[in-house]
Every structure is written in structure tokens, then in C-alpha cells.
Protein backbone atom coordinates (compact mmCIF):
# COMPACT_ATOMS: atom_id res chain seq x y z
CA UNK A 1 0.00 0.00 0.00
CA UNK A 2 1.63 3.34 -0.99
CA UNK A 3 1.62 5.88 1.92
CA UNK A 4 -0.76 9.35 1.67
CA UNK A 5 1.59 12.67 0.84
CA UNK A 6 1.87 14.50 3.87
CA UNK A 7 0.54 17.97 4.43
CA UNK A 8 4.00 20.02 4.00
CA UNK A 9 2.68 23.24 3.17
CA UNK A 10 4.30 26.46 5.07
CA UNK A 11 3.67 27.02 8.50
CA UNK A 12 4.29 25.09 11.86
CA UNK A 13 4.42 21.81 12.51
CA UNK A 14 4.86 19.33 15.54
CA UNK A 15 7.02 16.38 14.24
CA UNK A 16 8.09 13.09 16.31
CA UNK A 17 10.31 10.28 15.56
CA UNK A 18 10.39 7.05 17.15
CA UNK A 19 13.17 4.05 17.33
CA UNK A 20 11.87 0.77 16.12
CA UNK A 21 9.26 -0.89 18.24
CA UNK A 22 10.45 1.89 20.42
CA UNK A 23 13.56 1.01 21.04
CA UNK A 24 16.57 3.32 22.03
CA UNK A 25 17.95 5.98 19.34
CA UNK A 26 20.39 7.85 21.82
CA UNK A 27 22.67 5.50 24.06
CA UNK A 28 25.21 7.92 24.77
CA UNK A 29 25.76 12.18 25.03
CA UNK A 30 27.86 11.75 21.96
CA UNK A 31 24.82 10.29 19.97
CA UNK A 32 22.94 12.94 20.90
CA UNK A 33 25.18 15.72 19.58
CA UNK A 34 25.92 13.86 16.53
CA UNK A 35 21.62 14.02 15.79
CA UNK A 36 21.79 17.90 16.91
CA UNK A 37 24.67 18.15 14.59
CA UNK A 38 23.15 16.71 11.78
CA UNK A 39 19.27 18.81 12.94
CA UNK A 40 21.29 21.75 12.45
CA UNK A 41 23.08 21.67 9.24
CA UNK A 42 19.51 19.83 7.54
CA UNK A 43 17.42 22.22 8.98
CA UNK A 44 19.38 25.34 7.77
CA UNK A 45 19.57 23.80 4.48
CA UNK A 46 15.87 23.10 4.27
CA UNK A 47 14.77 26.27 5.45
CA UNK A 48 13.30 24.87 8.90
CA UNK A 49 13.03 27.67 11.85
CA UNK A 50 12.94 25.24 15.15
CA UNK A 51 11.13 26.40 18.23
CA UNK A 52 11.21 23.51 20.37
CA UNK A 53 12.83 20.15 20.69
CA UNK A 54 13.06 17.57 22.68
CA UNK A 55 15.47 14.52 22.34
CA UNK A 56 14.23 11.87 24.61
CA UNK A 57 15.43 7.95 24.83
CA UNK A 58 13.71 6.38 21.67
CA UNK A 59 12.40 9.20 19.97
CA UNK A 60 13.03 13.41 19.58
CA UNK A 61 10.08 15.83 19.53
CA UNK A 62 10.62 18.88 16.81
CA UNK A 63 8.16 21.88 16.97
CA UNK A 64 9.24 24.02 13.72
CA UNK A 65 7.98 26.50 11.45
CA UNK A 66 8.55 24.76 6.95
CA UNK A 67 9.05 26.83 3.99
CA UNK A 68 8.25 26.12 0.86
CA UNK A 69 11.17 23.53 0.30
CA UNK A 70 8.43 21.45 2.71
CA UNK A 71 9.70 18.81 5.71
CA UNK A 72 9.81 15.16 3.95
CA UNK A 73 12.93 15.50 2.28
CA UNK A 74 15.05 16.71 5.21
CA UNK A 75 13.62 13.91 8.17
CA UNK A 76 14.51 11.48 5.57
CA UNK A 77 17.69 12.62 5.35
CA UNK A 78 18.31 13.31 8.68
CA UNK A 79 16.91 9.97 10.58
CA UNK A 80 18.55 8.17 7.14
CA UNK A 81 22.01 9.87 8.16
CA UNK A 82 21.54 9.35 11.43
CA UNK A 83 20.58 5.64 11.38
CA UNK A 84 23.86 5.02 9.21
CA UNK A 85 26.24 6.76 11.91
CA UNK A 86 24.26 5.19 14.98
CA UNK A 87 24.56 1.72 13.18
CA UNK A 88 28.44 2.31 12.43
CA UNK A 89 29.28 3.85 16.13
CA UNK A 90 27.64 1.09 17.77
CA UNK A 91 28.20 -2.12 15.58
CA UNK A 92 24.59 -2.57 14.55
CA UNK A 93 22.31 -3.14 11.55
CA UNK A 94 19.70 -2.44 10.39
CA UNK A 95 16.38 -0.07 10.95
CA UNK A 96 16.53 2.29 14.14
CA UNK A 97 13.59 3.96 13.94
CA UNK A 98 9.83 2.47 13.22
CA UNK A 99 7.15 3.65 11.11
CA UNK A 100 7.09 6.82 9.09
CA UNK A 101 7.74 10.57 11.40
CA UNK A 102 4.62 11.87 12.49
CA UNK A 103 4.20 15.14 11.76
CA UNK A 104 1.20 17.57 13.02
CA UNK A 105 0.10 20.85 11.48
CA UNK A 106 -0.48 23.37 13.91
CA UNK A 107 -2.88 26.10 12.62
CA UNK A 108 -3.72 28.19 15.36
CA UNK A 109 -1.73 30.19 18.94
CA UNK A 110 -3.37 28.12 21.43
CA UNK A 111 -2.59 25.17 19.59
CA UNK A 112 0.95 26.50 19.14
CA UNK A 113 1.59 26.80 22.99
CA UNK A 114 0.51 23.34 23.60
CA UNK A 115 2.36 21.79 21.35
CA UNK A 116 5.56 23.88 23.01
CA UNK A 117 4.64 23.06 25.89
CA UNK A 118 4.01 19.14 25.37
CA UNK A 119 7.63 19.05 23.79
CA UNK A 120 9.57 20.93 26.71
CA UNK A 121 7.83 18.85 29.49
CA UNK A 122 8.18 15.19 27.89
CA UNK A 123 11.23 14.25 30.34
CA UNK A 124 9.23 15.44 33.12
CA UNK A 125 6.15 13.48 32.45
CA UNK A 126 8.90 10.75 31.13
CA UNK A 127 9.59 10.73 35.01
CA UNK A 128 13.38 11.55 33.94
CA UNK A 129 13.65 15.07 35.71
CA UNK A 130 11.21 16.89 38.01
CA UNK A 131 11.11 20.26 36.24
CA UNK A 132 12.14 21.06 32.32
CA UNK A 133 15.04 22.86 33.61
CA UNK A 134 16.78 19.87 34.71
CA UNK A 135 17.10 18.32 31.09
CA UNK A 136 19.95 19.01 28.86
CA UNK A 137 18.65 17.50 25.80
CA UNK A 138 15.51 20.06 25.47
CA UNK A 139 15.16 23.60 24.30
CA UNK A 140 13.39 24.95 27.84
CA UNK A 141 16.91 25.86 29.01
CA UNK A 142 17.63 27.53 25.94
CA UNK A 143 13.98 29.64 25.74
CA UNK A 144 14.43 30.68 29.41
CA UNK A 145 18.08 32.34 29.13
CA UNK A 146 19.94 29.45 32.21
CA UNK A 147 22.23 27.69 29.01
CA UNK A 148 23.22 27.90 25.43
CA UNK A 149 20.97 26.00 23.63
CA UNK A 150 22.41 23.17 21.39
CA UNK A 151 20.01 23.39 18.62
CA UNK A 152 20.05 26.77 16.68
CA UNK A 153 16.28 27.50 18.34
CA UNK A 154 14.59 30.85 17.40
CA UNK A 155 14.49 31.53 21.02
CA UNK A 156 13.98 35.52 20.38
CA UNK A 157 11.04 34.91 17.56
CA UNK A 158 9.14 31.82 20.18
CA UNK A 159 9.75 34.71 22.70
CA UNK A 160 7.76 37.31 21.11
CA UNK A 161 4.67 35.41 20.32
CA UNK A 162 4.33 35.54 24.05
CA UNK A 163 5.12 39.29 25.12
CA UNK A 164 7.36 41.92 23.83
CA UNK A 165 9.48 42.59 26.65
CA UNK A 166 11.83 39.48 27.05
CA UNK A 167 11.55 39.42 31.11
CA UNK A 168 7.68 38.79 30.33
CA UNK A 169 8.23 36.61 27.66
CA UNK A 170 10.14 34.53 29.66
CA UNK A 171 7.60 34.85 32.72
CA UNK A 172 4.89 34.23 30.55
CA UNK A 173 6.75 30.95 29.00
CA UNK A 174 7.53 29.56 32.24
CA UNK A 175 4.13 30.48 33.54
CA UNK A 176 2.97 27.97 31.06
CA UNK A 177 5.43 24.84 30.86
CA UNK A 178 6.38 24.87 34.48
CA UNK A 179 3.14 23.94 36.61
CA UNK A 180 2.35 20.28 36.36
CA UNK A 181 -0.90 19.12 34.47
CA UNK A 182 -3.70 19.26 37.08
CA UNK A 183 -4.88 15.59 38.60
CA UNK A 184 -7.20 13.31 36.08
CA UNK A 185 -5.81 15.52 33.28
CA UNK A 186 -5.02 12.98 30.50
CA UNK A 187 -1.94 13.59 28.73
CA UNK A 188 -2.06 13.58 24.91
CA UNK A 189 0.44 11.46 22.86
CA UNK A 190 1.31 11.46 19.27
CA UNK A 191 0.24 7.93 17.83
């Protein structure tokens, strides 16, 4: 069965990877700065603006704003590049990651800050950290001014959609990634 085109028109998009049958993609700080390596060179040369991201166990989160040179093309080559130099630096074969990316248009603000906030607060609702701060591997740092970010994020243009002073902008940002999701609140997950 051939697989539907995606939607890869410009705008923003939420866009998650997994390993195969969820296994692990990032065994070691070094593989995880090769795939930022890689992120950053493809998305530049794609035209990709990235807002958020989140590189987990045995899968990465990407919240990003596509031109018209459109998304396919570059996650192919980047999980295709990446596979090949995870393979080699650990002695494996074969596929890393599972099914296709999933990818997400996201059409409106609200939508937007959800999907910002999802990404940032994966380790904590992973159980890996209690607060966003405490992850390396995620742009929160980054967007809040405590680190450099690894990832070339657009931490000035994410910060504007939320105020035009930076000090509020940051408030405001925290204000909405930091408090936990209230009791019975169901978490949504990408399929």
C-alpha cells in the first residue's frame, strides 16, 4: 500500500520520531550531539526555523515553522544519516527507527503553545527530571536564558509570540510549561 503525501505546506508543525518498536535511538551524550549536529546543518539547508525540541530515549520531539522547500525531504535525510552513523558507532544493523515521522500541522496560537509546551515537558512526564530545567537535551533551558541552547532555536522569535518585553516573555513561557498538568488531566500522545 503506498503511503498518503503529507501535508507540508508552510507554516508550523509538531514532528516526532520514534526508534523501532520503540527502542533506544540515543545510548550515549555523543549520539545525541551527533543528531543535533546533523538537525542543524539539515534544517538550515531546508529552510526549517525550530522552536522547540526535545530529544528523549527512543524518539526526539521537533516543533518548527517549513518553507516552501516542505519537511519530507530533510527527516529522511536526517533519521537516514543518522541511522547510518548510529549503526556504524555502535556495531549494529539495520532499521533504528519504526514507522514513518509523524508530523502535526499546527494552525492556530493556542494550539501552538501546547504543542511547546508538550515538547519541553516530555522528560518530566517521562519521570526523567522533576522540572524542564533539569534536562539538557531540550530547548526549555535555551527559551528561558539558564544555558546555550544546542540546537540553533529561534528563542527571540518563540519569545515574542508571548510578550514583547523578554523578562515577560520569559515569565509568561515559564508560567505555562512549568506547573504540572492538574490531577485526572489525560496527557495527549502522538500515535
Amino acid at each position: 500500500m503506498a503511503y498518503k503525501h503529507r501535508v507540508e505546506w508552510p507554516g508550523f508543525y509538531h514532528v516526532t520520531t520514534r526508534g523501532n518498536n520503540k527502542r533506544t535511538i540515543f545510548l550515549t551524550d555523543r549520539d545525541r550531539l551527533v543528531f543535533i549536529s546533523l538537525l542543524n546543518r539539515i534544517a538550515t539547508k531546508h529552510g526549517w526555523t525550530i522552536y522547540a525540541f526535545c530529544l528523549m530515549t527512543n524518539h526526539y520531539h521537533l516543533l518548527m515553522r517549513i518553507d516552501e522547500r516542505g519537511m519530507s525531504r530533510g527527516i529522511c535525510e536526517l533519521n537516514s544519516q543518522y541511522a547510518l552513523l548510529f549503526n556504524q558507532s555502535h556495531a549494529r544493523v539495520n532499521h533504528l527507527f519504526g514507522k514513518r515521522y509523524w508530523s502535526e500541522q499546527i494552525k492556530t496560537d493556542e494550539r501552538f503553545r501546547r504543542a511547546c509546551r508538550y515538547v519541553v515537558r516530555n522528560p518530566v512526564e517521562a519521570g526523567l527530571v522533576e522540572h524542564p530545567a533539569d534536562y539538557v537535551w531540550s530547548s526549555y533551558r535555551a527559551t528561558v536564558g539558564v544555558a546555550l541552547g544546542h540546537v540553533r532555536v529561534a528563542v527571540d522569535e518563540l519569545l515574542a509570540m508571548f510578550h514583547h518585553d523578554r523578562a515577560t516573555a520569559i515569565a509568561k513561557f515559564k508560567a505555562l510549561c512549568d506547573p504540572p498538568d492538574p490531577p485526572g488531566h489525560v496527557r495527549w500522545q502522538p500515535p
